[in-house]
Protein backbone atom coordinates (compact mmCIF):
# COMPACT_ATOMS: atom_id res chain seq x y z
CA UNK A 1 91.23 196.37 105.08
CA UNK A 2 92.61 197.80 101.77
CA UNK A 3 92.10 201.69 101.03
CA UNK A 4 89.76 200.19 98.33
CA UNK A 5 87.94 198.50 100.13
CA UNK A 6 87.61 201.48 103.08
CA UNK A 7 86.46 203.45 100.45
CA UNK A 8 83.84 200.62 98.58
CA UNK A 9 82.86 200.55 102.38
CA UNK A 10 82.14 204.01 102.47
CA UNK A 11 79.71 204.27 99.52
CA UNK A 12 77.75 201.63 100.74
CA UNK A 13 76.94 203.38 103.95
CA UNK A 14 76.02 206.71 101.79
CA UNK A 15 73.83 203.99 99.53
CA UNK A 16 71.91 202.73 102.78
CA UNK A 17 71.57 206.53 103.68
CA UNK A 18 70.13 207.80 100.72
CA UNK A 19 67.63 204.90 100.58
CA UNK A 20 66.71 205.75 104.21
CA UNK A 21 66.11 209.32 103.62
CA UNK A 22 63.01 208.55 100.91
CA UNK A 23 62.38 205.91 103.66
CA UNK A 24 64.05 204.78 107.33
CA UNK A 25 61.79 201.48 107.09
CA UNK A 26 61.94 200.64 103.14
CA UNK A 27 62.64 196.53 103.07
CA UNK A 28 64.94 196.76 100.31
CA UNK A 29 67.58 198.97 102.28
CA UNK A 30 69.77 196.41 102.54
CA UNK A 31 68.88 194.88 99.10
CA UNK A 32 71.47 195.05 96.20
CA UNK A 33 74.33 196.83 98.18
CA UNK A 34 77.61 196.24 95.95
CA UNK A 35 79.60 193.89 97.24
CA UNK A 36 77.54 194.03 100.68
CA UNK A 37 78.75 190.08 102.14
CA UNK A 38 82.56 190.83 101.47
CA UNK A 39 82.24 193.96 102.66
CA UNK A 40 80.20 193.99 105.86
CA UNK A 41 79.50 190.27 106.14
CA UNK A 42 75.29 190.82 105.71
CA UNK A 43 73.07 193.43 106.87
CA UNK A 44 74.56 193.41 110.15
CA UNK A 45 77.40 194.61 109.26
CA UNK A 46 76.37 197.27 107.65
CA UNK A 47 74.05 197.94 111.01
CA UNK A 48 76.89 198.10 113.07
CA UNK A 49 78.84 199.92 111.03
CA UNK A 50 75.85 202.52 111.17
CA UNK A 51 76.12 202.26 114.78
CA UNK A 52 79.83 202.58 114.87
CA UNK A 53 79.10 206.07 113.17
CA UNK A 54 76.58 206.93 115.23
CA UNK A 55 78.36 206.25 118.87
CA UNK A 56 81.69 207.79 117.89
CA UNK A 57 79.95 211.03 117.02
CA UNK A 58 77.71 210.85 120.50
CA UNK A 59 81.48 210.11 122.37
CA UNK A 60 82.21 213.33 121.27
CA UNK A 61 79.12 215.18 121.73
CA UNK A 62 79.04 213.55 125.69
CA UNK A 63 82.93 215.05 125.37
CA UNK A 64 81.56 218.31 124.90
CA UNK A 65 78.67 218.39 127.18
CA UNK A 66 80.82 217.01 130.44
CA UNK A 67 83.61 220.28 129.35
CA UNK A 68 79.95 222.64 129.11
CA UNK A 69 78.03 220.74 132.31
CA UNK A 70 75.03 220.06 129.97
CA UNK A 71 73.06 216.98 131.16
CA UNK A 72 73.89 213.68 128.74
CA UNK A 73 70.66 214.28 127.04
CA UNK A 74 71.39 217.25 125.48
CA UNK A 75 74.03 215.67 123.19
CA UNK A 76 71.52 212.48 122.45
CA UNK A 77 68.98 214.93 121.49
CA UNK A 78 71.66 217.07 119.53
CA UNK A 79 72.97 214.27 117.55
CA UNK A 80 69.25 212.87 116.91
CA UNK A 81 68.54 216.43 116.02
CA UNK A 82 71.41 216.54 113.74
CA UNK A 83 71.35 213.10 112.22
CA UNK A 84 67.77 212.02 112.37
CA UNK A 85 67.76 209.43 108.98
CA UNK A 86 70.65 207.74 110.78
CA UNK A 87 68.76 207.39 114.22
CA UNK A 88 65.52 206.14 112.53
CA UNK A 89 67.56 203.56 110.61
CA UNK A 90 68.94 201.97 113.82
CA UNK A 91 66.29 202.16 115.81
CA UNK A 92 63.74 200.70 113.49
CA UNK A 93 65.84 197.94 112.99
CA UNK A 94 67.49 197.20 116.32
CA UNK A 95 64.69 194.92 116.76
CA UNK A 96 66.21 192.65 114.06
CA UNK A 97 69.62 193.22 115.07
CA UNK A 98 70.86 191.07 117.64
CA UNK A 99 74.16 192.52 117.22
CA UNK A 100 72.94 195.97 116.99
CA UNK A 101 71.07 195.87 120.15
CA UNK A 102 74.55 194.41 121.79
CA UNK A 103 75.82 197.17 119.89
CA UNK A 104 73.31 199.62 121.63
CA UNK A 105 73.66 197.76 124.66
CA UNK A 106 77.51 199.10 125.17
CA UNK A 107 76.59 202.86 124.11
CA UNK A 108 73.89 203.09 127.19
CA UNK A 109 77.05 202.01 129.22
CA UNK A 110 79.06 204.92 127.44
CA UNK A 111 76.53 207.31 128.15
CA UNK A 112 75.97 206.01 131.52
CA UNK A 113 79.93 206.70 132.03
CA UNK A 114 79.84 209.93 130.99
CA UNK A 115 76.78 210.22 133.68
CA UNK A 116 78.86 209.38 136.14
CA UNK A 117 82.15 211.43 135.34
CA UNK A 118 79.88 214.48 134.75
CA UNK A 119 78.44 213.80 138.32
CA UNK A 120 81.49 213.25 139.94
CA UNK A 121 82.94 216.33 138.43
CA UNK A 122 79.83 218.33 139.96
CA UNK A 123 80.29 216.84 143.11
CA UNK A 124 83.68 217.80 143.62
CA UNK A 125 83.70 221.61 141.81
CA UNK A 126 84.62 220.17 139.50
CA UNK A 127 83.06 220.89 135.74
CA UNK A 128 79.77 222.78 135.15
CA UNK A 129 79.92 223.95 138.53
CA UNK A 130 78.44 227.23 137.72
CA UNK A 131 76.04 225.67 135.41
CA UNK A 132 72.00 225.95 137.54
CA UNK A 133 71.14 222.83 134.95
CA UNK A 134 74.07 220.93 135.58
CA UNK A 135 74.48 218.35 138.55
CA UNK A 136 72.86 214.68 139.07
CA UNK A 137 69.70 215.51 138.70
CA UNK A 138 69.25 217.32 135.51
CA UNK A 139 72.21 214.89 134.02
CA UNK A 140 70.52 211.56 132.76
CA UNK A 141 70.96 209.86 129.89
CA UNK A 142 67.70 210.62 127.61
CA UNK A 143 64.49 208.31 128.54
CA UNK A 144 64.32 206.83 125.34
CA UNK A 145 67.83 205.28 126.12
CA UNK A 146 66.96 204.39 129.56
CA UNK A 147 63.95 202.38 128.06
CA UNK A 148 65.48 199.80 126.15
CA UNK A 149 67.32 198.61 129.11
């Protein structure tokens, strides 16, 4: 990819997001994106390109809670909190996303590994010891994640 076309990339995804802040569900979101097929190959491209965004910023926010021994959750509901246009754009249309549900398939496995490393980290004094909501029971990946299993 050249460093135009990272960049032509770029303000397509800011496009799609400022259409999806006046509305998450508006049909024409994907309508009229410059240069949309050579860039992203169709819609779902651009989808998992959202969802790219979106996972590498909950990697790091699962990071951070397994150093803090905060329950997986808490950096789902963080991120949602923090990026909410972004969420509602790839859940509303995972359900026309076969890719972006594969997509969103692999992130529950993510999150589900950073279950398991926080656990095993509890289990062996290891980090967020000290922490009273820390430990296998408070730490599960958030419900609405667990659902579209």
């Amino acid at each position: 990819m050249s460093w135009n076309d990272f960049h032509a990339r770029g303000a397509v995804l800011q496009l799609v997001m400022e259409r999806a802040r006046v509305d998450p569900g508006d049909p024409g979101l994907f309508v009229d994106l410059p240069d949309m097929e050579k860039l992203f190959g169709g819609p779902d491209g651009v989808l998992l390109a959202l969802e790219h965004r979106w996972t590498t910023h909950l990697a790091a926010k699962l990071d951070q809670a397994i150093e803090d021994g905060a329950p997986p959750n808490t950096a789902w509901n963080e991120l949602t909190a923090e990026q909410p246009v972004l969420r509602a754009v790839l859940d509303r249309y995972a359900g026309r996303s076969r890719s972006l549900r594969e997509a969103q398939q692999a992130e529950r496995g993510m999150i589900g590994a950073h279950f398991n490393a926080q656990v095993h980290a509890d289990d062996s004094g290891g980090l967020g010891r000290d922490r009273p909501e820390s430990g296998a029971a408070a730490a599960s990946p958030p419900a609405r994640v667990v659902s579209r299993c």
